[in-house]
C-alpha atoms as a PDB file:
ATOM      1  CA  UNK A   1      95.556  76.924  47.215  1.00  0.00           C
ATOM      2  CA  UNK A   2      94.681  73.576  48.864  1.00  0.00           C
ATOM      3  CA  UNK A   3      91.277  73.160  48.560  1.00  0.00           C
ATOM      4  CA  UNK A   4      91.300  70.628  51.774  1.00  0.00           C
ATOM      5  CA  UNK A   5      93.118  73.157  53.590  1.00  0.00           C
ATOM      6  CA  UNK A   6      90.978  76.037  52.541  1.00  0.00           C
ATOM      7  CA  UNK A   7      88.441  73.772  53.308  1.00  0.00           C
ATOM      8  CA  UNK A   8      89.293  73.039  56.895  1.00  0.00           C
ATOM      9  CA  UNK A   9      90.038  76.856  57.733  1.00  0.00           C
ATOM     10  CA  UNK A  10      86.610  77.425  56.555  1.00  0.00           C
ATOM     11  CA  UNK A  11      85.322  74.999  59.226  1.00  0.00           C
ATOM     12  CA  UNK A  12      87.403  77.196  61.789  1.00  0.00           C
ATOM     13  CA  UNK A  13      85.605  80.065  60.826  1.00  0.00           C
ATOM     14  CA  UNK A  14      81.976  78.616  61.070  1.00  0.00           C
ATOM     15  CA  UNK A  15      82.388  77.696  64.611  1.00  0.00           C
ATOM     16  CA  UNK A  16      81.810  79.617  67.804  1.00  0.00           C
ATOM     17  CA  UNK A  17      84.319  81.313  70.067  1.00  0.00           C
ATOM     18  CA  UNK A  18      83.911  80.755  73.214  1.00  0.00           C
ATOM     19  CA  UNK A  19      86.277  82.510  75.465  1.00  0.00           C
ATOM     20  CA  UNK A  20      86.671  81.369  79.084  1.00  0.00           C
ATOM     21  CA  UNK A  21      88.819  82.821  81.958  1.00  0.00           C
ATOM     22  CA  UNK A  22      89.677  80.579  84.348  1.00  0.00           C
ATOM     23  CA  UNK A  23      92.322  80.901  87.406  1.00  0.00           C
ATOM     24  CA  UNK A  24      95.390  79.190  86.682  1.00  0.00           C
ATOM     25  CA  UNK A  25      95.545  76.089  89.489  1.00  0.00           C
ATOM     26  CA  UNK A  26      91.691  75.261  88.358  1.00  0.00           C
ATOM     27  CA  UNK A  27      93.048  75.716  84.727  1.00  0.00           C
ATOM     28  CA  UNK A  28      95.900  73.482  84.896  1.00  0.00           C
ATOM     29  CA  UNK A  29      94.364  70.503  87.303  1.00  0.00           C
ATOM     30  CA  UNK A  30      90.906  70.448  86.841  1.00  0.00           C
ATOM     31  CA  UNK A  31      89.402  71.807  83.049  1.00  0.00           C
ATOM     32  CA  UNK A  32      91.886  70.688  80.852  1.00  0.00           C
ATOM     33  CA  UNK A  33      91.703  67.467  81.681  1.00  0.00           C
ATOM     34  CA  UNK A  34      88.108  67.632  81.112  1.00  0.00           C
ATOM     35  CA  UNK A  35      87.738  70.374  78.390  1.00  0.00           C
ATOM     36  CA  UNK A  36      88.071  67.326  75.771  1.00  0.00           C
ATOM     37  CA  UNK A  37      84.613  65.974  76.805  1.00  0.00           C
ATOM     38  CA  UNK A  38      82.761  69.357  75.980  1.00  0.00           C
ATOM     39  CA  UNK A  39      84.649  69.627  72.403  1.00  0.00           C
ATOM     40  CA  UNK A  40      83.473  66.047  71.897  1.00  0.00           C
ATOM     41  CA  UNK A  41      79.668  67.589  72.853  1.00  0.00           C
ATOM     42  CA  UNK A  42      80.149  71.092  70.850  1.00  0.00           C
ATOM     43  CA  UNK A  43      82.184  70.178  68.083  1.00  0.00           C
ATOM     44  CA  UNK A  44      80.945  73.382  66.722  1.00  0.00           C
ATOM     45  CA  UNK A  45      82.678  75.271  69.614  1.00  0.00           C
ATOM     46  CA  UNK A  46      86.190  76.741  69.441  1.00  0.00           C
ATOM     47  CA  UNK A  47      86.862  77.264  72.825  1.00  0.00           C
ATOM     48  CA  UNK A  48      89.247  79.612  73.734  1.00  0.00           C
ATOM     49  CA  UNK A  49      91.170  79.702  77.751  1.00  0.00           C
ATOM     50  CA  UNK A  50      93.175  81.839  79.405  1.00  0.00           C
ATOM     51  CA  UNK A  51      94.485  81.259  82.894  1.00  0.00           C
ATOM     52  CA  UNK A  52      94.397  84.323  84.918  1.00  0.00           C
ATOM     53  CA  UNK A  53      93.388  85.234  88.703  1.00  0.00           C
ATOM     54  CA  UNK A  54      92.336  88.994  88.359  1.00  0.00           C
ATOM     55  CA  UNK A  55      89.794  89.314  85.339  1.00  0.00           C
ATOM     56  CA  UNK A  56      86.858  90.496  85.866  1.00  0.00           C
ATOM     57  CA  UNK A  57      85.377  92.989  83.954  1.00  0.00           C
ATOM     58  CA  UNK A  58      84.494  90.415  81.499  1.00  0.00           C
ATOM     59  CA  UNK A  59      83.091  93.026  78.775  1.00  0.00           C
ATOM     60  CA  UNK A  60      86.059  95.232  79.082  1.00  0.00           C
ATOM     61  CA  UNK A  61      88.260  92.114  78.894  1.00  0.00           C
ATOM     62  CA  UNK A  62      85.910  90.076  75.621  1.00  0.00           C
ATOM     63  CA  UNK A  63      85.783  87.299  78.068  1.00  0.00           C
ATOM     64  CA  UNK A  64      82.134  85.237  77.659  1.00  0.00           C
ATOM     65  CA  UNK A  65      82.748  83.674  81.266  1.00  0.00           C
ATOM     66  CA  UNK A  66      85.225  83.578  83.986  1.00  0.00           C
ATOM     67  CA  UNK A  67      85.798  80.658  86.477  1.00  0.00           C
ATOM     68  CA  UNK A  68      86.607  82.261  89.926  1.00  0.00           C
ATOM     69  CA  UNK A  69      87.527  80.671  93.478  1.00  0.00           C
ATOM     70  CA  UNK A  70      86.145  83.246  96.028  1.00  0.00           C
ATOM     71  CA  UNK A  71      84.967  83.884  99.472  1.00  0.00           C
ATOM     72  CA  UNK A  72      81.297  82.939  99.053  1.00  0.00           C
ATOM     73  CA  UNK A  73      79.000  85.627  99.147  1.00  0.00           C
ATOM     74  CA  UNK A  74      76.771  86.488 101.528  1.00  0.00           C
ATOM     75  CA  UNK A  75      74.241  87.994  99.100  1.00  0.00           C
ATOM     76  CA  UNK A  76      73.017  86.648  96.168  1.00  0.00           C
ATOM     77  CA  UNK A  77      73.838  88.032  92.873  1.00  0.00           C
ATOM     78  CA  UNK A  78      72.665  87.579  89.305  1.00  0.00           C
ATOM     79  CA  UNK A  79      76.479  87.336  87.863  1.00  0.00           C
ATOM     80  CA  UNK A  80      77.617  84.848  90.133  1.00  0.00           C
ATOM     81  CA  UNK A  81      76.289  81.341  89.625  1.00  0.00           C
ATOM     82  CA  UNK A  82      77.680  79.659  92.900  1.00  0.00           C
ATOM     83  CA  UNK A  83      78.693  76.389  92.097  1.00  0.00           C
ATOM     84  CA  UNK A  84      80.465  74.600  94.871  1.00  0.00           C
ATOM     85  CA  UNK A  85      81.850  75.507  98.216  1.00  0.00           C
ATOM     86  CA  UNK A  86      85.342  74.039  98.443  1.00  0.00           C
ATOM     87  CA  UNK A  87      87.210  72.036 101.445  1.00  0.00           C
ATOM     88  CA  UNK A  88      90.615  71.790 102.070  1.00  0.00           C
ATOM     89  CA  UNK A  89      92.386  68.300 102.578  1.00  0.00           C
ATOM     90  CA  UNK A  90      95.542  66.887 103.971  1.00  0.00           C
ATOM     91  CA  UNK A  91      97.456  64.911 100.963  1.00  0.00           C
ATOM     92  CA  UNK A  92     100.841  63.121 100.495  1.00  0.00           C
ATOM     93  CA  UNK A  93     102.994  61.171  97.973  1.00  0.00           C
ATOM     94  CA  UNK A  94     102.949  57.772  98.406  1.00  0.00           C
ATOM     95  CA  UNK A  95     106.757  57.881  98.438  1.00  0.00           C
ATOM     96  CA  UNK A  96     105.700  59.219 102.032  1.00  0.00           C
ATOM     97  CA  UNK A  97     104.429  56.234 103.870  1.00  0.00           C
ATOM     98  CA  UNK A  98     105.718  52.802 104.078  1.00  0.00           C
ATOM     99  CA  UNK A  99     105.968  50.678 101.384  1.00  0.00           C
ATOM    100  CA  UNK A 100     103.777  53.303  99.134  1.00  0.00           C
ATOM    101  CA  UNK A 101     100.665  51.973  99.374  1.00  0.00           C
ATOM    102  CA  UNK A 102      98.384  53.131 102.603  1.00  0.00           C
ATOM    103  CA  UNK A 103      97.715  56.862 103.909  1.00  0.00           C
ATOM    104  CA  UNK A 104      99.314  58.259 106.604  1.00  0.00           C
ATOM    105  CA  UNK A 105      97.347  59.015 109.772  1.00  0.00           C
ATOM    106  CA  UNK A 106      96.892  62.392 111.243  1.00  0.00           C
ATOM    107  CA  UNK A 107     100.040  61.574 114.039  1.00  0.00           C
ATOM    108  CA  UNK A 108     102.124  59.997 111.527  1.00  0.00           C
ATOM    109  CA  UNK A 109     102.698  63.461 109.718  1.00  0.00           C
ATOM    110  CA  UNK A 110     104.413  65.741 112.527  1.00  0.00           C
ATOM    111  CA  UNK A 111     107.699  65.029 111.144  1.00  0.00           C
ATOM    112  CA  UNK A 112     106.762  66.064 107.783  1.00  0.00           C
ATOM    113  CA  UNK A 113     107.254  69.610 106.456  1.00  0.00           C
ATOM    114  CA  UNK A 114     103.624  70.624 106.492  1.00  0.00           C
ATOM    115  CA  UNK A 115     103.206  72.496 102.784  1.00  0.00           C
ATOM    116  CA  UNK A 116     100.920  75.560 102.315  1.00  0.00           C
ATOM    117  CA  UNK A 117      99.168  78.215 100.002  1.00  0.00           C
ATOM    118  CA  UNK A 118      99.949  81.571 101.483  1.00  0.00           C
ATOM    119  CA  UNK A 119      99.765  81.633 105.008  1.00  0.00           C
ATOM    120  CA  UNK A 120      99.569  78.187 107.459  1.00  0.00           C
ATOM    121  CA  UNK A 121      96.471  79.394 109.362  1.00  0.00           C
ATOM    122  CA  UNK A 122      93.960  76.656 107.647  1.00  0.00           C
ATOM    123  CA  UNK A 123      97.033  74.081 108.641  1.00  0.00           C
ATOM    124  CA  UNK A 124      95.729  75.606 112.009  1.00  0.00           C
ATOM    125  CA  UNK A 125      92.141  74.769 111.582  1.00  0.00           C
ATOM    126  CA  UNK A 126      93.104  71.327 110.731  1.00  0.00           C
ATOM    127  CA  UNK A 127      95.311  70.185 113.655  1.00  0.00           C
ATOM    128  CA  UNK A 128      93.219  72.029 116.074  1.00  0.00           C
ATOM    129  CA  UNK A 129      90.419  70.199 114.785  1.00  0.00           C
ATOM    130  CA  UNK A 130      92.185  66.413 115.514  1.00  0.00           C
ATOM    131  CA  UNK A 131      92.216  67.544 119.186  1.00  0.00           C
ATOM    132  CA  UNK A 132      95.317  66.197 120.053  1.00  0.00           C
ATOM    133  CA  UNK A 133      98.956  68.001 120.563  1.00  0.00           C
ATOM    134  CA  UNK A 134     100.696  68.927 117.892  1.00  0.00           C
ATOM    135  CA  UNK A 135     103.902  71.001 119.566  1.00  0.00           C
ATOM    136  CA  UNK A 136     106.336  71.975 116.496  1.00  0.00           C
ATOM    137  CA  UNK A 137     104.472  72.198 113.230  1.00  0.00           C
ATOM    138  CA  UNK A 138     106.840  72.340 110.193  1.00  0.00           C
ATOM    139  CA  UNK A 139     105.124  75.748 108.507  1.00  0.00           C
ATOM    140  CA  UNK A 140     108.641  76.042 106.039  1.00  0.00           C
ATOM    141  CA  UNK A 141     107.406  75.856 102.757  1.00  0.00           C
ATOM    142  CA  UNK A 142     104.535  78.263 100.942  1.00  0.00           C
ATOM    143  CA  UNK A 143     103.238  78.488  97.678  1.00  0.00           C
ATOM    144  CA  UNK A 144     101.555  81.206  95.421  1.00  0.00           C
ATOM    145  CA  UNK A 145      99.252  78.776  94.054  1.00  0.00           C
ATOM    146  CA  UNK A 146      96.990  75.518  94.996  1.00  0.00           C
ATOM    147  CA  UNK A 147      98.606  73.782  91.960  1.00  0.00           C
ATOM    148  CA  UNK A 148     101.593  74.184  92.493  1.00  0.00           C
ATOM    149  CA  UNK A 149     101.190  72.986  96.091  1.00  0.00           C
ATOM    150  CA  UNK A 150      99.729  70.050  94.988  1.00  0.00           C
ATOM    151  CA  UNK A 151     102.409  69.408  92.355  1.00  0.00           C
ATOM    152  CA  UNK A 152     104.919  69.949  95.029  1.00  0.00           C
ATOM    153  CA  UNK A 153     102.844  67.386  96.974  1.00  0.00           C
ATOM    154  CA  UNK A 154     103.321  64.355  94.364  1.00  0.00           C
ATOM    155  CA  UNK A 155     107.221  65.440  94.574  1.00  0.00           C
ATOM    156  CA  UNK A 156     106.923  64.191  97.839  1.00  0.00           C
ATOM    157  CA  UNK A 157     108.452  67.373  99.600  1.00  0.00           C
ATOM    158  CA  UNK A 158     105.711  67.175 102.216  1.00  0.00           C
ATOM    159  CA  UNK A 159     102.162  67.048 103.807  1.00  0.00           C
ATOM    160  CA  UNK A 160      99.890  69.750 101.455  1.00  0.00           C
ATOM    161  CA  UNK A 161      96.430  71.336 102.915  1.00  0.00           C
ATOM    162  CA  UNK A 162      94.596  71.781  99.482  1.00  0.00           C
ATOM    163  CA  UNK A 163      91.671  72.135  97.722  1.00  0.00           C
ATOM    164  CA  UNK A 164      90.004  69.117  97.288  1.00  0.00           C
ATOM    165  CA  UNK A 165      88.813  69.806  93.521  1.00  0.00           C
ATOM    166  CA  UNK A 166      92.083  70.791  92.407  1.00  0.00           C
ATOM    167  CA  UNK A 167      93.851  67.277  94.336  1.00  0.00           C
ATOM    168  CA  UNK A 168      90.947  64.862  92.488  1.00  0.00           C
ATOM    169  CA  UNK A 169      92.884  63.965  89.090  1.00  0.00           C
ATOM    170  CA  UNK A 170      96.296  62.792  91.468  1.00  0.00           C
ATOM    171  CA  UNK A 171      94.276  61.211  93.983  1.00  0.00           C
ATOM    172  CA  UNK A 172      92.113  59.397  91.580  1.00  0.00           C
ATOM    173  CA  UNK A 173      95.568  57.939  89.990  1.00  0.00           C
ATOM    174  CA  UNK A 174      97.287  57.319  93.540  1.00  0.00           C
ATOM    175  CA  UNK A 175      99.881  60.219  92.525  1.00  0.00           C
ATOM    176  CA  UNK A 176      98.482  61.611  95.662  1.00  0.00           C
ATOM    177  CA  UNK A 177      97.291  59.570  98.931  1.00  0.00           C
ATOM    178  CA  UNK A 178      94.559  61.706 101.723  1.00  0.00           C
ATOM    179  CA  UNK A 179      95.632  61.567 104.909  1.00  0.00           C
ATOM    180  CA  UNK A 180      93.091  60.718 107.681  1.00  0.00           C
ATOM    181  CA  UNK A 181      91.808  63.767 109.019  1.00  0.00           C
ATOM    182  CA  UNK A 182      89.229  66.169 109.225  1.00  0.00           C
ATOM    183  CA  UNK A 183      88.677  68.362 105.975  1.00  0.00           C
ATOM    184  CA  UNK A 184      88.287  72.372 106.317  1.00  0.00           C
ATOM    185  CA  UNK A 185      85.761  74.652 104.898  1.00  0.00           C
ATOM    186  CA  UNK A 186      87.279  77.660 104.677  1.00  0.00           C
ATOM    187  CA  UNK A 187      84.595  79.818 103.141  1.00  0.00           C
ATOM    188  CA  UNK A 188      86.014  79.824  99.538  1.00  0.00           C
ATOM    189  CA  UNK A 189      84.408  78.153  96.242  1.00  0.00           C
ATOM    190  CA  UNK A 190      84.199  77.848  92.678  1.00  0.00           C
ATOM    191  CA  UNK A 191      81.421  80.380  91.297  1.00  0.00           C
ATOM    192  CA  UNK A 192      81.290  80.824  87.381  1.00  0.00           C
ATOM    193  CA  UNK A 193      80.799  84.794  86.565  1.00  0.00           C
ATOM    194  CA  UNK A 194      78.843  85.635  83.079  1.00  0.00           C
ATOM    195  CA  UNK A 195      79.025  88.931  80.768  1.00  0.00           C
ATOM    196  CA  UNK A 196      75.354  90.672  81.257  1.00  0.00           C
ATOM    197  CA  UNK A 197      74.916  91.118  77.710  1.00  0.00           C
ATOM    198  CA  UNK A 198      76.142  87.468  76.260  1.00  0.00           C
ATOM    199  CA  UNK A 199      74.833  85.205  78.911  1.00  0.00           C
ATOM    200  CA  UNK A 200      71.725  84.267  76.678  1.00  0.00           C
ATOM    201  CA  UNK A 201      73.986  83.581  73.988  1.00  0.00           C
ATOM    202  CA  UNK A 202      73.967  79.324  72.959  1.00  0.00           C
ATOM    203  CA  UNK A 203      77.899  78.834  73.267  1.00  0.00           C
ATOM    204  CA  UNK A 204      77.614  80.404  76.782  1.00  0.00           C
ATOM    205  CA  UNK A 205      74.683  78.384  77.795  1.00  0.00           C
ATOM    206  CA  UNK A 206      75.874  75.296  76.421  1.00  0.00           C
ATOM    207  CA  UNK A 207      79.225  75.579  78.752  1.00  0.00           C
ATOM    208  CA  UNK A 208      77.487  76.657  81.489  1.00  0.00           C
ATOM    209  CA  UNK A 209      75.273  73.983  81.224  1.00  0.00           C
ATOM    210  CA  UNK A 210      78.124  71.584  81.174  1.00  0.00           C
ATOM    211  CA  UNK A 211      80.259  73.050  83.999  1.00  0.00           C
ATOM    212  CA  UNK A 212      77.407  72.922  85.958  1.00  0.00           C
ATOM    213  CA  UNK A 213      76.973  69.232  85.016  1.00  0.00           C
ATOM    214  CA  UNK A 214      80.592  68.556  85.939  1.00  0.00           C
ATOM    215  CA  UNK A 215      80.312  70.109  89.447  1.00  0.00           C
ATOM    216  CA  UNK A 216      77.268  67.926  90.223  1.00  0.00           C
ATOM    217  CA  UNK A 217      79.178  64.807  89.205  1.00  0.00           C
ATOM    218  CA  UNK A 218      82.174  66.629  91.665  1.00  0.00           C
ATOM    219  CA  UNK A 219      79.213  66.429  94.488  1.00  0.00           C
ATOM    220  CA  UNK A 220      77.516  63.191  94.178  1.00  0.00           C
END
């Protein structure tokens, strides 16, 4: 046998396992990109993700954590660590406005299909809140899921009300431009939800630690 390959799968079995649910939009657009920097920090970490929307019996499952986005609750409660209440934004391609390079305004966009998650009552929220007339919104296109929306978004097949968090990465690299407008709190967030009987456990504190890092930086 290899000795530098029995070697190395020796490493593999010295670290940690840390296994994290997260939904899949927040998987896809927002901790991958990012999961890099806490390997660099825990190099003695395997962490393990699965995308999912529905897990959460977290013992049941042999999940250490799961990353949720969920009506805030009105009660506190010692699973849930609350860790930012989301708003939703108007966004675009720049393929969208003239010449590519500045953000549409609020009544530049009626003529745009107006993209969704679900159902196009938040789009409601937001055009009520410009307080001006908007008379045939363009409610054709819905999607199961805010990454997806967003991805359809940098396509350039439309105007997309999403989640600011899960919007950051294309905005920060102009794949995605903000249209002037208000943004929406909806009542929805990211909380982080812990197994009772590994929360003490140093993997699970040394992620949650770091997520918790990563949403202040997402505040400031």
């Amino acid at each position: 046998r290899d000795p530098l390959w029995s070697r190395g799968l020796g490493d593999v079995y010295k670290r940690q396992i840390l296994r994290i649910t997260a939904t899949h939009s927040f998987s896809l657009k927002w901790l991958t990109p990012r999961i890099g920097d806490f390997t660099r920090e825990n190099p003695d970490i395997d962490v393990r993700l699965y995308a999912s929307d529905n897990t959460e019996n977290l013992e049941a499952e042999d999940y250490d954590l799961a990353i949720r986005y969920r009506e805030k609750p009105q009660k506190s409660d010692e699973k849930i660590d609350w860790l930012m209440d989301e708003r939703l934004i108007a966004v675009h391609s720049p393929s969208l406005s003239k010449f590519g390079k500045h953000a549409l305004k609020a009544d530049e966009i009626m003529d745009f299909q107006l993209l969704h998650e679900g159902s196009p009552r938040h789009w409601l929220s937001w055009i009520r809140e410009l307080g001006f007339s908007f008379p045939n919104p363009k409610f054709n296109n819905s999607y199961s899921h805010s990454g997806i929306l967003v991805q359809a978004a940098v396509a350039g097949q439309g105007i997309a009300l999403v989640p600011s968090c899960i919007a950051k990465a294309d905005l920060s690299s102009n794949q995605l431009l903000q249209v002037s407008g208000p943004s929406i709190y909806h009542g929805y967030g990211y909380c982080l939800l812990h197994s009772s009987e590994r929360k003490d456990l140093a993997r699970v504190q040394a992620f949650s630690s770091w997520l918790r890092g990563q949403f202040d930086k997402e505040l400031s």
